[in-house]
N, C-alpha and C. Protein backbone atom coordinates (compact mmCIF):
# COMPACT_ATOMS: atom_id res chain seq x y z
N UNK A 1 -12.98 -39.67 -15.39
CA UNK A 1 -14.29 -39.28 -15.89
C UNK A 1 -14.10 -38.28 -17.03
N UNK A 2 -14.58 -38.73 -18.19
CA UNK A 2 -14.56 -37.52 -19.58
C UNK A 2 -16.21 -37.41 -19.70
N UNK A 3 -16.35 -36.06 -20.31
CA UNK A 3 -17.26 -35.38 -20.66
C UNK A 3 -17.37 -35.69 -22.51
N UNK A 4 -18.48 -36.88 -22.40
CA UNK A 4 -19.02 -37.15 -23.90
C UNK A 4 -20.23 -36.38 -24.19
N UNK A 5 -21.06 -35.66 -23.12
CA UNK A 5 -22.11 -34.84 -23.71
C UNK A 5 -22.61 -33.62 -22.41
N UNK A 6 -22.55 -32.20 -22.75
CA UNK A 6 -22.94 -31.40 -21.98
C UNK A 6 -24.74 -30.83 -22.40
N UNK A 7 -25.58 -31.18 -21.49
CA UNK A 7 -26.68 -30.47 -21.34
C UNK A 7 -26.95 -29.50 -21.06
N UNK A 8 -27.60 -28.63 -21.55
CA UNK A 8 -27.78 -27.24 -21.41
C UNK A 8 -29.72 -27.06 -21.78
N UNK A 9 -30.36 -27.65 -21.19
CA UNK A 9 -31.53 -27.37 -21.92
C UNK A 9 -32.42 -26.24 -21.33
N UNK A 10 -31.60 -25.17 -20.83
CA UNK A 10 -32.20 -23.82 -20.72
C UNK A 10 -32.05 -23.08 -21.96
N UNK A 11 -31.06 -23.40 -22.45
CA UNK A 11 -30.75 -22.92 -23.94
C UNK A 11 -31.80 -22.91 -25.00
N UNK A 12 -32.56 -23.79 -25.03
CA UNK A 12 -33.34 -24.44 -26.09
C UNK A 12 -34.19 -23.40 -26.48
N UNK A 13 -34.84 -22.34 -25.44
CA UNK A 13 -35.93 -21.77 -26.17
C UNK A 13 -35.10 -20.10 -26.73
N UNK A 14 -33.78 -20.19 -26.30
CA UNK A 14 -33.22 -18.79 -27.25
C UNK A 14 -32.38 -19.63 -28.89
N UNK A 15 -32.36 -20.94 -28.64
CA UNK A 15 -31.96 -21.19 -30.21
C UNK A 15 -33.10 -21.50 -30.99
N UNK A 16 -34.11 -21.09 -30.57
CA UNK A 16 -35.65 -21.71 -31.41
C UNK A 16 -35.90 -20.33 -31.72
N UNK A 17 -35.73 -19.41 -31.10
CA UNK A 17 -36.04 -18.19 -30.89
C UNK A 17 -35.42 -17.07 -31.59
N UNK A 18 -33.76 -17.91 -32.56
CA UNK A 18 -33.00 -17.22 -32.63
C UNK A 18 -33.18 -16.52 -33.98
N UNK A 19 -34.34 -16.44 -34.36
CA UNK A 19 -34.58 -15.59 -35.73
C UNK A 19 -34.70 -14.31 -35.93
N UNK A 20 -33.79 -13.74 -36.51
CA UNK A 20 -33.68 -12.14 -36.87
C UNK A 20 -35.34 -10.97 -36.59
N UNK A 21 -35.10 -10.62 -35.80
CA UNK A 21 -35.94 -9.94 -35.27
C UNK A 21 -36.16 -8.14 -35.81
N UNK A 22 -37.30 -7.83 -36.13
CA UNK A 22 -37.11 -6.42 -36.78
C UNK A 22 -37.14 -5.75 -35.14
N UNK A 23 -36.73 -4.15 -35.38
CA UNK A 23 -36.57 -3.17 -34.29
C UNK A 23 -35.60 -3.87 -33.30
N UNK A 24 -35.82 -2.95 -32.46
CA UNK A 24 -34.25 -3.22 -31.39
C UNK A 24 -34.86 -4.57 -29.89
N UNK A 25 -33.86 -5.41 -29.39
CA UNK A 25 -34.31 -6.58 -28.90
C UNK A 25 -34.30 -5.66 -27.44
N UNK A 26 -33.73 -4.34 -27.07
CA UNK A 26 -33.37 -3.71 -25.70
C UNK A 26 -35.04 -3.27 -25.81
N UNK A 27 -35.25 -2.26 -26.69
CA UNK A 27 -36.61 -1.24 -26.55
C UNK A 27 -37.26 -2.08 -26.96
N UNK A 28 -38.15 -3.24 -27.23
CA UNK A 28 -38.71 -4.20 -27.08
C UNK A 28 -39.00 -4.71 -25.68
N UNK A 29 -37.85 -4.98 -24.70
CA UNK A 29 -38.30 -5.51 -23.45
C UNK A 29 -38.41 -4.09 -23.07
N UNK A 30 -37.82 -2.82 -22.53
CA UNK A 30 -38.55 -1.98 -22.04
C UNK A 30 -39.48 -1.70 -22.21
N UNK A 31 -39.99 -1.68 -23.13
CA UNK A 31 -41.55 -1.07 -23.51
C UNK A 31 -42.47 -2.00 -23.24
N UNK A 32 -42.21 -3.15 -22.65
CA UNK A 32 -42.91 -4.09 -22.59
C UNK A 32 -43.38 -3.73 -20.70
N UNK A 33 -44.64 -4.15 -20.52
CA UNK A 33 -45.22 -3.91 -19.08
C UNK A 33 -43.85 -4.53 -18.00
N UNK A 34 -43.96 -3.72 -16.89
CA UNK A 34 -43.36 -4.40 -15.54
C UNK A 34 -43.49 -5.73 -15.16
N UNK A 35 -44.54 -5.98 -15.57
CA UNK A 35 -44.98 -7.55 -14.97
C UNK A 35 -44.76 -8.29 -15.92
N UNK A 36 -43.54 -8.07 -17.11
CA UNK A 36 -42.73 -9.36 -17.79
C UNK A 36 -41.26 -9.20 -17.58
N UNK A 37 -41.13 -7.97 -16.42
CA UNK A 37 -39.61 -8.00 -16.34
C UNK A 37 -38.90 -9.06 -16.28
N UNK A 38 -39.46 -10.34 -14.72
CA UNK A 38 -38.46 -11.32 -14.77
C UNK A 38 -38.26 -12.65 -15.94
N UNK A 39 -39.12 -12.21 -16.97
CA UNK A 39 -39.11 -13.24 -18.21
C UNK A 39 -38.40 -12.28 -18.94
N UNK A 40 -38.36 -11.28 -19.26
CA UNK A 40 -37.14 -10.39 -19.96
C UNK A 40 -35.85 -10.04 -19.61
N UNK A 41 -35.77 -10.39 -17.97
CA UNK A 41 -34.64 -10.16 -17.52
C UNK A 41 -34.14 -9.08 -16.89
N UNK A 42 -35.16 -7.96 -16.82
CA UNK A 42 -34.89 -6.66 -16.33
C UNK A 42 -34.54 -6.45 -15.25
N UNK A 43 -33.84 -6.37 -14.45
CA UNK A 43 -33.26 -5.96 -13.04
C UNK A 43 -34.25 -5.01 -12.37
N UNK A 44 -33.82 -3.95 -13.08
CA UNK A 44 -33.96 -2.09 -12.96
C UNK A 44 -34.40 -1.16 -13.61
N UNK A 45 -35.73 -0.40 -13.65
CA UNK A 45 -35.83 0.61 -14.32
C UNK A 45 -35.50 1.50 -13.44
N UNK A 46 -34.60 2.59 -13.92
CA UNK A 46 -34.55 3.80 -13.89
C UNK A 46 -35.12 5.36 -14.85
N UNK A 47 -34.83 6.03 -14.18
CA UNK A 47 -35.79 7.06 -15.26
C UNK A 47 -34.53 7.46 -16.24
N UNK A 48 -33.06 7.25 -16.41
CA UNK A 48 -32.83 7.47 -17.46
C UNK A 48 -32.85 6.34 -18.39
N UNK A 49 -32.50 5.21 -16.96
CA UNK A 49 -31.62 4.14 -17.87
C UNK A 49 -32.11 2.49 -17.21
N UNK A 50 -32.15 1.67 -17.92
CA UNK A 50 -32.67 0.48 -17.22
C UNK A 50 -31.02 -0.33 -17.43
N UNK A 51 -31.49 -1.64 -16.36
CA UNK A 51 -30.56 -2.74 -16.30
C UNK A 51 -31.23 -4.11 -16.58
N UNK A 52 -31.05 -4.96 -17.36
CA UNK A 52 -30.66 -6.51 -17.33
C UNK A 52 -29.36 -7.41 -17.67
N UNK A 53 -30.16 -8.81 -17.01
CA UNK A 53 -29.40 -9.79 -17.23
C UNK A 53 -28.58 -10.23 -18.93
N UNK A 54 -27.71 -10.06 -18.75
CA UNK A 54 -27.13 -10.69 -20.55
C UNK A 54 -28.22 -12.05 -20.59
N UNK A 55 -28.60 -12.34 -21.77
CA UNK A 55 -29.30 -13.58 -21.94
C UNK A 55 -27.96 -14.45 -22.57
N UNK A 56 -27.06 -14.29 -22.83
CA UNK A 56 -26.33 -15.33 -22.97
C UNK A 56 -24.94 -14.46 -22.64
N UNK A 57 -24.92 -15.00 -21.43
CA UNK A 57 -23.86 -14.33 -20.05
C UNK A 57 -22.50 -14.86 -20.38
N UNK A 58 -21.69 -13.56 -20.24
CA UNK A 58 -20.26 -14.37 -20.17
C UNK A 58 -20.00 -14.89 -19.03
N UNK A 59 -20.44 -14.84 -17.88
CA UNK A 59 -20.22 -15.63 -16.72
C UNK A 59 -21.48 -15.20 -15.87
N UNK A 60 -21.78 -15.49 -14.46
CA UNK A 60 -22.91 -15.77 -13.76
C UNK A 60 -23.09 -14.47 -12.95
N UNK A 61 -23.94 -13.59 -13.30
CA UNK A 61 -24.36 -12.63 -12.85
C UNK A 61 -24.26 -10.84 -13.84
N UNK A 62 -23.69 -12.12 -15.32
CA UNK A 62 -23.37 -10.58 -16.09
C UNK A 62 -24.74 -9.52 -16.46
N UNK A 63 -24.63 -8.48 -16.04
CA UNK A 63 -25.37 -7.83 -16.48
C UNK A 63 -25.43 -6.11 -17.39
N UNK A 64 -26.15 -5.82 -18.06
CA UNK A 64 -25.65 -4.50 -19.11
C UNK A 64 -26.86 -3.11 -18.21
N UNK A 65 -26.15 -2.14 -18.29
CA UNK A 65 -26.74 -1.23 -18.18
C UNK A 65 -26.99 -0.19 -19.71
N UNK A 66 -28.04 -0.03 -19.76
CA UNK A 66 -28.88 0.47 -21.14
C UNK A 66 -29.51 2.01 -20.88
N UNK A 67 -29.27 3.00 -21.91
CA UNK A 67 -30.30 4.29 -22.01
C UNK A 67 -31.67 3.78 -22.17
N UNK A 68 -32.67 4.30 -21.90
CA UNK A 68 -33.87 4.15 -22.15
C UNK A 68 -33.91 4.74 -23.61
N UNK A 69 -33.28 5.72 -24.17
CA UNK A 69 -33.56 6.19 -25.16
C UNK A 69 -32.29 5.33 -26.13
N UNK A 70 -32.78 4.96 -27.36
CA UNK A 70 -32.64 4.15 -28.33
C UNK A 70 -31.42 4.87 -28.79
N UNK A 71 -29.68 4.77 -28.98
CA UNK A 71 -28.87 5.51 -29.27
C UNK A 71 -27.75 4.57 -29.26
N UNK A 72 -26.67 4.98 -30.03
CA UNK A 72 -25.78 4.24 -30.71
C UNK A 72 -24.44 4.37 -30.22
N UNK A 73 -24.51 5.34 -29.62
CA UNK A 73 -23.49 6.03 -29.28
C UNK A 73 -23.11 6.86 -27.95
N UNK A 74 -21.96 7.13 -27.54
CA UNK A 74 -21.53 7.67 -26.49
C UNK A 74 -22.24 9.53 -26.16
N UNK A 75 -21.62 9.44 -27.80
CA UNK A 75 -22.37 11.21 -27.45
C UNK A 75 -23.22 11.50 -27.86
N UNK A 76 -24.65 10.25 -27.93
CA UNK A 76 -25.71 10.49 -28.20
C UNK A 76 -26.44 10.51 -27.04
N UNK A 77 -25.59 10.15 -25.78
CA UNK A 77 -26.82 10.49 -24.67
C UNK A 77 -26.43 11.61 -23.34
N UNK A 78 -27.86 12.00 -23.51
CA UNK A 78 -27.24 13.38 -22.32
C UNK A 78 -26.52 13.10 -21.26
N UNK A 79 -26.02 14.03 -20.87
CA UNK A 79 -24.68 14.02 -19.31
C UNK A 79 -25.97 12.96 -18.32
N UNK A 80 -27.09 13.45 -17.87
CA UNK A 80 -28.08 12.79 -16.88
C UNK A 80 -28.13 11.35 -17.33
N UNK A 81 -28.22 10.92 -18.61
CA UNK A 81 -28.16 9.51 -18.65
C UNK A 81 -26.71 8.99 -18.35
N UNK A 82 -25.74 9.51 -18.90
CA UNK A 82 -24.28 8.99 -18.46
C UNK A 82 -24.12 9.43 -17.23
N UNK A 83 -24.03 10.13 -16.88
CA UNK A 83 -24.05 10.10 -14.92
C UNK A 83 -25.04 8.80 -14.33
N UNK A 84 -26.46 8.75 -14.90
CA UNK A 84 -26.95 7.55 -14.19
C UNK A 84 -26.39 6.16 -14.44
N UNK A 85 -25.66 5.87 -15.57
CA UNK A 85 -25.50 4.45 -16.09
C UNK A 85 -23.75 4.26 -14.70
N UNK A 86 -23.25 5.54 -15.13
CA UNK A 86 -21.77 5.44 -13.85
C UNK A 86 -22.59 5.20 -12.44
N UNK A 87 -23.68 5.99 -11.96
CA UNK A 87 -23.95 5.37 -10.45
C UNK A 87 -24.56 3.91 -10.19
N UNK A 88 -25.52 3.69 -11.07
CA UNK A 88 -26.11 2.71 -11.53
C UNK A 88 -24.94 1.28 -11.25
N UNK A 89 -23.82 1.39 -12.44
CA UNK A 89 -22.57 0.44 -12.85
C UNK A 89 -21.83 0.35 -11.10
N UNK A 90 -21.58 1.44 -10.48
CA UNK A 90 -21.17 1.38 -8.85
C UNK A 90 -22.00 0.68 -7.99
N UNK A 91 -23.25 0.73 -8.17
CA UNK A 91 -24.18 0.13 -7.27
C UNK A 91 -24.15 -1.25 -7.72
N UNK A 92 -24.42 -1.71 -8.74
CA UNK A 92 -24.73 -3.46 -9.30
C UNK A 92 -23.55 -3.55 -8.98
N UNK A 93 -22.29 -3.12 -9.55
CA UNK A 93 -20.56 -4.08 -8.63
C UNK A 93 -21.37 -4.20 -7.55
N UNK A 94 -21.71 -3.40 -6.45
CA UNK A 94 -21.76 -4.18 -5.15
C UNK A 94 -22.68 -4.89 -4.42
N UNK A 95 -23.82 -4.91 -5.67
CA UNK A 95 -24.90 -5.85 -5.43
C UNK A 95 -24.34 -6.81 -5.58
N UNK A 96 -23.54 -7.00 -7.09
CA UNK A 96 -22.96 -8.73 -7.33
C UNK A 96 -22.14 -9.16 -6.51
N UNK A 97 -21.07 -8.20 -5.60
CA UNK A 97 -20.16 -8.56 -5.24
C UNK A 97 -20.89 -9.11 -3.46
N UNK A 98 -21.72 -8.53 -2.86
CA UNK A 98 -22.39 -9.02 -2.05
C UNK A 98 -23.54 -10.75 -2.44
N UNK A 99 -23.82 -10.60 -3.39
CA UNK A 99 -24.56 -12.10 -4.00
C UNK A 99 -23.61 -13.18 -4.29
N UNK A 100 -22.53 -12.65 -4.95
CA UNK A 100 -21.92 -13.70 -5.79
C UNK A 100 -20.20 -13.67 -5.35
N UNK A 101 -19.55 -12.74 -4.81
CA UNK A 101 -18.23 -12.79 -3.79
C UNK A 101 -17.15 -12.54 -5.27
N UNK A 102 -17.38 -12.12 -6.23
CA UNK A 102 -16.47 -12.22 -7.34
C UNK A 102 -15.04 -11.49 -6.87
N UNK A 103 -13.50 -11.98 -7.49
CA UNK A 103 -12.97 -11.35 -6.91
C UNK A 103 -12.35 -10.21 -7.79
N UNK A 104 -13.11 -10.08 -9.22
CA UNK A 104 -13.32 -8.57 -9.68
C UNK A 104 -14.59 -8.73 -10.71
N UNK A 105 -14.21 -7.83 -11.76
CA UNK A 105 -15.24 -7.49 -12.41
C UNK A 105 -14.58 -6.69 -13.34
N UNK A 106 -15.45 -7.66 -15.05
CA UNK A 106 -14.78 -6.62 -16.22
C UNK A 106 -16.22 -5.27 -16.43
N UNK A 107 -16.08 -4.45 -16.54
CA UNK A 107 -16.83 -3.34 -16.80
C UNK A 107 -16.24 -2.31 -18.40
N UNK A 108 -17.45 -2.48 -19.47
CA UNK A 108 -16.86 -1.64 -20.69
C UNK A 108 -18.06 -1.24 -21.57
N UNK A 109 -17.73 -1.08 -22.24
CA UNK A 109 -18.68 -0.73 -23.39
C UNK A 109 -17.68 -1.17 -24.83
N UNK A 110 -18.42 -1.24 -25.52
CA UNK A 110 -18.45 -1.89 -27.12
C UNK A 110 -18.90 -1.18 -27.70
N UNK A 111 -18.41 -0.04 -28.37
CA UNK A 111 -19.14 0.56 -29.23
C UNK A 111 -18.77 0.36 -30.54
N UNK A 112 -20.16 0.02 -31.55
CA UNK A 112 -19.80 -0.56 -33.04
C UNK A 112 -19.12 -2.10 -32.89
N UNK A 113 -19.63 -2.70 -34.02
CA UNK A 113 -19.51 -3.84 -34.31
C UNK A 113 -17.80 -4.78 -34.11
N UNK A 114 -17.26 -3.36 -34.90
CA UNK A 114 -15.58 -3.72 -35.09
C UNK A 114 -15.13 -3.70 -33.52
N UNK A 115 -15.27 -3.10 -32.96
CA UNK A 115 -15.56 -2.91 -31.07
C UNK A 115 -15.86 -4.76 -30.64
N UNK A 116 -16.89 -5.24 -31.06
CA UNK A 116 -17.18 -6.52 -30.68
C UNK A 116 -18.67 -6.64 -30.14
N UNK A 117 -19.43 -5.22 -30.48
CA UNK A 117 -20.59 -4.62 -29.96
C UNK A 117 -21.43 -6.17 -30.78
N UNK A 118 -22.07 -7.03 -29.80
CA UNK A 118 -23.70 -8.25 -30.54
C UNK A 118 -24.26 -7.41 -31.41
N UNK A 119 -24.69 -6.13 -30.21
CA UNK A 119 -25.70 -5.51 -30.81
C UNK A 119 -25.07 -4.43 -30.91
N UNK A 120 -24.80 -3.81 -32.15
CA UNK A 120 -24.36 -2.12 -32.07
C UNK A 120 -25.24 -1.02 -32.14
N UNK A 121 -26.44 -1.41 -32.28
CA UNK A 121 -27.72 -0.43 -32.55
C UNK A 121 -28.25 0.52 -31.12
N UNK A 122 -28.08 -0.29 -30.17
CA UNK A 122 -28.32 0.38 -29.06
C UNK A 122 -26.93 0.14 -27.95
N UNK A 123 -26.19 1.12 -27.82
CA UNK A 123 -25.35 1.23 -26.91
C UNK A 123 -25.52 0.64 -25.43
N UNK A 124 -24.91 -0.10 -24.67
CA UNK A 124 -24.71 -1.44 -23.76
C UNK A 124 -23.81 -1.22 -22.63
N UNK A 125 -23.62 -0.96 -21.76
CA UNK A 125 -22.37 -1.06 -20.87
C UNK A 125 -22.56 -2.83 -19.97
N UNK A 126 -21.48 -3.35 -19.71
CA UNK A 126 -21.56 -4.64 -19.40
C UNK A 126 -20.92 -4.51 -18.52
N UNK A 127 -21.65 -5.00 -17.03
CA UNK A 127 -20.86 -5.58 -15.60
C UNK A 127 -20.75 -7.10 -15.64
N UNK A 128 -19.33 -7.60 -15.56
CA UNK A 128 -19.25 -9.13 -15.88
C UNK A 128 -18.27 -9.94 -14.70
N UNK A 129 -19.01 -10.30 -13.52
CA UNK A 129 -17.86 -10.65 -12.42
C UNK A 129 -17.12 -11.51 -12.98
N UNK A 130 -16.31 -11.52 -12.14
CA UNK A 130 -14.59 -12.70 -12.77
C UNK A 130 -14.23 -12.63 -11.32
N UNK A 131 -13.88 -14.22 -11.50
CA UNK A 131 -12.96 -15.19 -10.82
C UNK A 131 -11.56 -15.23 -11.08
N UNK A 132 -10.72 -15.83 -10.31
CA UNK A 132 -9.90 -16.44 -10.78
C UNK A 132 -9.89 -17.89 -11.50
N UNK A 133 -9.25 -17.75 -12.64
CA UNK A 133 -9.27 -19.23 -13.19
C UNK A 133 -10.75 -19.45 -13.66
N UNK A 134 -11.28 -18.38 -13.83
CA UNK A 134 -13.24 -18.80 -14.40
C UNK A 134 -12.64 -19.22 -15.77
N UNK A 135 -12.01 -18.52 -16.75
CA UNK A 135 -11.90 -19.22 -18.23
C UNK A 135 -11.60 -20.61 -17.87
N UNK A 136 -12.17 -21.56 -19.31
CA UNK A 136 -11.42 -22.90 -19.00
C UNK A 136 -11.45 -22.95 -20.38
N UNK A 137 -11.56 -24.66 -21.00
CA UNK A 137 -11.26 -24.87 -21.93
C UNK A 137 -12.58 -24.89 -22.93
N UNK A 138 -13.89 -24.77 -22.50
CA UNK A 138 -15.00 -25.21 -22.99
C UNK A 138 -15.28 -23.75 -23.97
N UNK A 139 -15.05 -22.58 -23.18
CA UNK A 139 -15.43 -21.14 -24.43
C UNK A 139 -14.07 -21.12 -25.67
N UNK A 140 -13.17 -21.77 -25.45
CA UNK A 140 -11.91 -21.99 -25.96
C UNK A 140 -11.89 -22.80 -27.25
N UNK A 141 -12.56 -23.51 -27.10
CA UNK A 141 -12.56 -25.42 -27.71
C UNK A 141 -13.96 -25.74 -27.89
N UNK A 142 -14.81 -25.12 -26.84
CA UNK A 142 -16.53 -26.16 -27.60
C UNK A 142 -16.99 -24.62 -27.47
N UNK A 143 -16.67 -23.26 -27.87
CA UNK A 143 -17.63 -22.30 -27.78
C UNK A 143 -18.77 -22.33 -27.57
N UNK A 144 -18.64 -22.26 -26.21
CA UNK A 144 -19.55 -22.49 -24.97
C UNK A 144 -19.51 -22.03 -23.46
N UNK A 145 -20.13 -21.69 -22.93
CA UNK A 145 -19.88 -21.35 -21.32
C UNK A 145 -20.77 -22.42 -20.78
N UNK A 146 -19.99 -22.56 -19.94
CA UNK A 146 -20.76 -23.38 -18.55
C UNK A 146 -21.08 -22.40 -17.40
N UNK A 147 -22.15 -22.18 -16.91
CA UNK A 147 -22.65 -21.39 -15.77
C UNK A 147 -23.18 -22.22 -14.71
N UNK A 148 -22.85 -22.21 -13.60
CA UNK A 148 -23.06 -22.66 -12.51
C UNK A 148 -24.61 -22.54 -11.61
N UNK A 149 -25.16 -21.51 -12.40
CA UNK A 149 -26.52 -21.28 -12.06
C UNK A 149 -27.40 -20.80 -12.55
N UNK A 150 -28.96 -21.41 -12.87
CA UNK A 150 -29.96 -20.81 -13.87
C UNK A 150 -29.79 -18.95 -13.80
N UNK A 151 -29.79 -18.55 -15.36
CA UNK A 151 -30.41 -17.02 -14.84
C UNK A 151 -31.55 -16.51 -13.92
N UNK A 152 -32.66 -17.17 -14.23
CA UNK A 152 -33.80 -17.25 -13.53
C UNK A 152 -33.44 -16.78 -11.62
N UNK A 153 -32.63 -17.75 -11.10
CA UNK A 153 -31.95 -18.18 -9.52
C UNK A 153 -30.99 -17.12 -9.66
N UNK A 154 -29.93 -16.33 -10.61
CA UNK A 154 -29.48 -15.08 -10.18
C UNK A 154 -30.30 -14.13 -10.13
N UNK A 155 -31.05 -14.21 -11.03
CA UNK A 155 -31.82 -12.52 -10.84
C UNK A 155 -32.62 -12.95 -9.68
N UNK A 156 -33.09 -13.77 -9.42
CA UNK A 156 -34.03 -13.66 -7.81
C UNK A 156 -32.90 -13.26 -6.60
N UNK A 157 -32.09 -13.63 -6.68
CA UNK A 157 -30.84 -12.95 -5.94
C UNK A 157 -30.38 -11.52 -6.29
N UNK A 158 -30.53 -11.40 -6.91
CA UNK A 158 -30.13 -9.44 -7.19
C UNK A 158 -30.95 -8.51 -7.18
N UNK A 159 -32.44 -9.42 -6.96
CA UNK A 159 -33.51 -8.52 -6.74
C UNK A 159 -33.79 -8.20 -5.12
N UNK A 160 -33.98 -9.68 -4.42
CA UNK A 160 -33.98 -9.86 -2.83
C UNK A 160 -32.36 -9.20 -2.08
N UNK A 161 -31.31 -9.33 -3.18
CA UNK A 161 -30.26 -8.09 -2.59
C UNK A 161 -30.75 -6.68 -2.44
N UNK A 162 -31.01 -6.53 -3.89
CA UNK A 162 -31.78 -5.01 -4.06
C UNK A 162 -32.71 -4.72 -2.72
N UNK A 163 -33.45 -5.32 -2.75
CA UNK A 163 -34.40 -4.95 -1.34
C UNK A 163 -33.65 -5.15 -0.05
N UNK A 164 -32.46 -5.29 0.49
CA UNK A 164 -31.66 -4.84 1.48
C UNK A 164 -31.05 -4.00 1.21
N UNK A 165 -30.92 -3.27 0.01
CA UNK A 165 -29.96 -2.15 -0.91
C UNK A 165 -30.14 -1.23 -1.19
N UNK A 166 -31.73 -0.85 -1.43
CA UNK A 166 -31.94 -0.17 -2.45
C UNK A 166 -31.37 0.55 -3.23
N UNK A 167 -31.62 0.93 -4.54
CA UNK A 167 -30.84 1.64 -5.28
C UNK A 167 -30.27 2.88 -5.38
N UNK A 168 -29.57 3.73 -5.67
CA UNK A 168 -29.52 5.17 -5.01
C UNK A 168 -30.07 5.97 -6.49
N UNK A 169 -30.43 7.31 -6.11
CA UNK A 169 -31.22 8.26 -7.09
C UNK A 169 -30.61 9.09 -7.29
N UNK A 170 -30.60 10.19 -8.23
CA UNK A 170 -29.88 11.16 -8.83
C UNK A 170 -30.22 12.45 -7.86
């Protein structure tokens, strides 16, 4: 059996979509009401710092932890926001790792473009479970990921985790 055509038609409405956008695409969905989180992807607000889903995930369950306040940089945000994004980053490992069984997890930040930062305008930390053997040949050769499950069906799982979990507070 060879693979002459891969479907992806969840894709369709972020390549229609994909036109240069003024202001920042993070403080855009925050500022946007609670009741469009799960169409934006938001996990988590916190009072320093919120969490979502990557919209175009390096693997199934990646998600970034974000300042609420719009900043570029490491030492642009107070000790209280970097203390929350470190408890925050401890808690989602073990949400994912309870949802999704990964047998680790890359965790970093990108700062600036030359870094590899999408977006360098607003500083990002990324929780990204890993498998063994998850690379294959398709991000390699058809720059592309294959994901095993709608975003939509993870975040309803990391939310109904969350509510056996709850989050911890400063």
């Amino acid at each position: 059996m060879t693979f002459e055509r891969l479907y992806t038609p969840w894709r369709m409405k972020y390549i229609i979509s994909n036109e240069q956008k003024k202001g920042c695409v993070f403080c855009d969905k925050l500022q946007q009401d609670a009741s469009h989180d799960r169409e934006n992807l938001v996990v988590y607000r916190a009072e320093e710092t919120f969490v979502l889903m990557n919209l175009f995930p390096y693997n199934v369950g990646h998600l970034m932890i974000l300042p609420r306040r719009h900043c570029a940089h490491l030492t642009d945000m107070p000790r209280e926001t970097q203390f929350e994004m470190m408890l925050l980053t401890t808690y989602f490992t073990e949400i994912l790792a309870a949802i999704l069984n990964p047998e680790g997890f890359n965790v970093g930040i990108n700062v600036g473009k030359a870094a590899g930062a999408g977006i360098d305008s607003h500083l990002h930390l990324h929780i990204v479970p890993r498998w063994e053997g998850d690379s294959n040949f398709m991000p390699v050769l058809g720059q592309t990921r294959v994901l095993p499950e709608e975003l939509e069906i993870t975040y309803d799982k990391i939310l109904a985790e969350m509510k056996n979990h709850p989050p911890p507070t400063l």
